[in-house]
Protein backbone atom coordinates (compact mmCIF):
# COMPACT_ATOMS: atom_id res chain seq x y z
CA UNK A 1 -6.44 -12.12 8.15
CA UNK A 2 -5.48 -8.52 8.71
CA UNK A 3 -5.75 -5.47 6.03
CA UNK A 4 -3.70 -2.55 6.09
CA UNK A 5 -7.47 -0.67 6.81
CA UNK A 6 -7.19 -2.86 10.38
CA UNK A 7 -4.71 -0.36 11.59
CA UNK A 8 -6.86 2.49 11.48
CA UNK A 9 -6.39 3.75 14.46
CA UNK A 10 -3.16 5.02 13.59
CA UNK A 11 -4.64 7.72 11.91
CA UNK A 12 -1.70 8.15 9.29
CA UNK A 13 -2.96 10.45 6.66
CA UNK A 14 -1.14 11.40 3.34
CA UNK A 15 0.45 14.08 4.69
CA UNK A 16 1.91 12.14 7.88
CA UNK A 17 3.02 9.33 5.19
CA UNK A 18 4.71 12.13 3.06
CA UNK A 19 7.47 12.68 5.78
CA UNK A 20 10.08 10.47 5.63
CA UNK A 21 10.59 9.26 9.20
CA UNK A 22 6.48 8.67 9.11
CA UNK A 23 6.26 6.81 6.05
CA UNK A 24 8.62 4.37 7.12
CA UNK A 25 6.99 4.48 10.79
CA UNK A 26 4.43 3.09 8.55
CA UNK A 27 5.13 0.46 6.60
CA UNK A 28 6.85 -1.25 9.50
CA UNK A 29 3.98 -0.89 11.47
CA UNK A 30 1.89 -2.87 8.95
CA UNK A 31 4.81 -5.20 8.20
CA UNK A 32 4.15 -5.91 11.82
CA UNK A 33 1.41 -7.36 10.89
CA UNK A 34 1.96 -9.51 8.52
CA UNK A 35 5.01 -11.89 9.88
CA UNK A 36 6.96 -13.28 7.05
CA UNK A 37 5.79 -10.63 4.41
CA UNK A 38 9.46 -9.64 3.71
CA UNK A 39 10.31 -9.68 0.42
CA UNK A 40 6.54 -9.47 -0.67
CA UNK A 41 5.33 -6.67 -2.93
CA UNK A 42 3.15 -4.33 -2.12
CA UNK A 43 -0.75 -3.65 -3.62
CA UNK A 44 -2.66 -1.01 -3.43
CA UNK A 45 -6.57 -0.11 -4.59
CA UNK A 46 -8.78 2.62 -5.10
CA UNK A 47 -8.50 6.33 -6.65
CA UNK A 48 -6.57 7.69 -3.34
CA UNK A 49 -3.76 5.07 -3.86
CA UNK A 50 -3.83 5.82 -7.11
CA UNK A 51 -3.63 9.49 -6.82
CA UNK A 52 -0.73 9.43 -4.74
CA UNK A 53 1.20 6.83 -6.01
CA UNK A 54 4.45 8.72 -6.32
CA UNK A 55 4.24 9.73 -2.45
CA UNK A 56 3.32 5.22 -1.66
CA UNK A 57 5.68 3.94 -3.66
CA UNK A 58 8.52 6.43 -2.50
CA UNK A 59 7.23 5.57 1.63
CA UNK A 60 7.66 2.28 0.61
CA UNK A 61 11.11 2.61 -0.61
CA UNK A 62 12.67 4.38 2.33
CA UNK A 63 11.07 1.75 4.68
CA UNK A 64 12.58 -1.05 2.52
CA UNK A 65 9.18 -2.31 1.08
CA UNK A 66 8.79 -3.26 -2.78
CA UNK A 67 5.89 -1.82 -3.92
CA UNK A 68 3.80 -3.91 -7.11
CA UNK A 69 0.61 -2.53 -8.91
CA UNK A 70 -1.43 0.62 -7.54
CA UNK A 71 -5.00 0.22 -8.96
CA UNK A 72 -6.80 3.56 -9.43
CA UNK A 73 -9.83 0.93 -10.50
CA UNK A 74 -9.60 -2.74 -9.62
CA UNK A 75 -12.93 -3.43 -11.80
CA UNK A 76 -11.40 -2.82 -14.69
CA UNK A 77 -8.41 -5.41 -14.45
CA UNK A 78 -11.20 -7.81 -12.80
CA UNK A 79 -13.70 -7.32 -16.04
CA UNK A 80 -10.24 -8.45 -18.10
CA UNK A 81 -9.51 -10.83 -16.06
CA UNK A 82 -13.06 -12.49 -16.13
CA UNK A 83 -13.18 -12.45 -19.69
CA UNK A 84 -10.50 -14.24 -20.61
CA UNK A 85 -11.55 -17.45 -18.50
């Protein structure tokens, strides 16, 4: 299985993803990736996501992605989550 971390070597950083010919550059390029993801939301993890979750979710709209939870900290929702079972 491939991660959007795999693609690396792209070297996109926040401010390449903030331009809107780059941010949709890519999400296609990860879409790539992940054949038959269409119509698939989105998740991201960790305090950067989180921090710029305005500037994902918008690079995700102009490249026709849906976008679904941004998770400044994952433990928290997994601490719920094992709780409750």
């Amino acid at each position: 299985m491939r991660f959007t971390a795999f693609s690396r070597v792209d070297c996109f950083t926040i401010s390449d993803i903030s331009t809107p010919v780059a941010s949709a550059l890519f999400f296609l390029k990860q879409k790539s990736y992940y054949p038959g993801c269409d119509g698939l939301p989105w998740h991201f993890t960790g305090s950067v996501a989180a921090h710029f979750e305005e500037v994902l979710r918008e690079a995700a709209k102009s490249a026709g992605c849906e976008t679904g939870e941004i998770a400044g900290d994952p433990m928290e929702r997994l601490i719920v989550k094992q709780n409750r079972q």
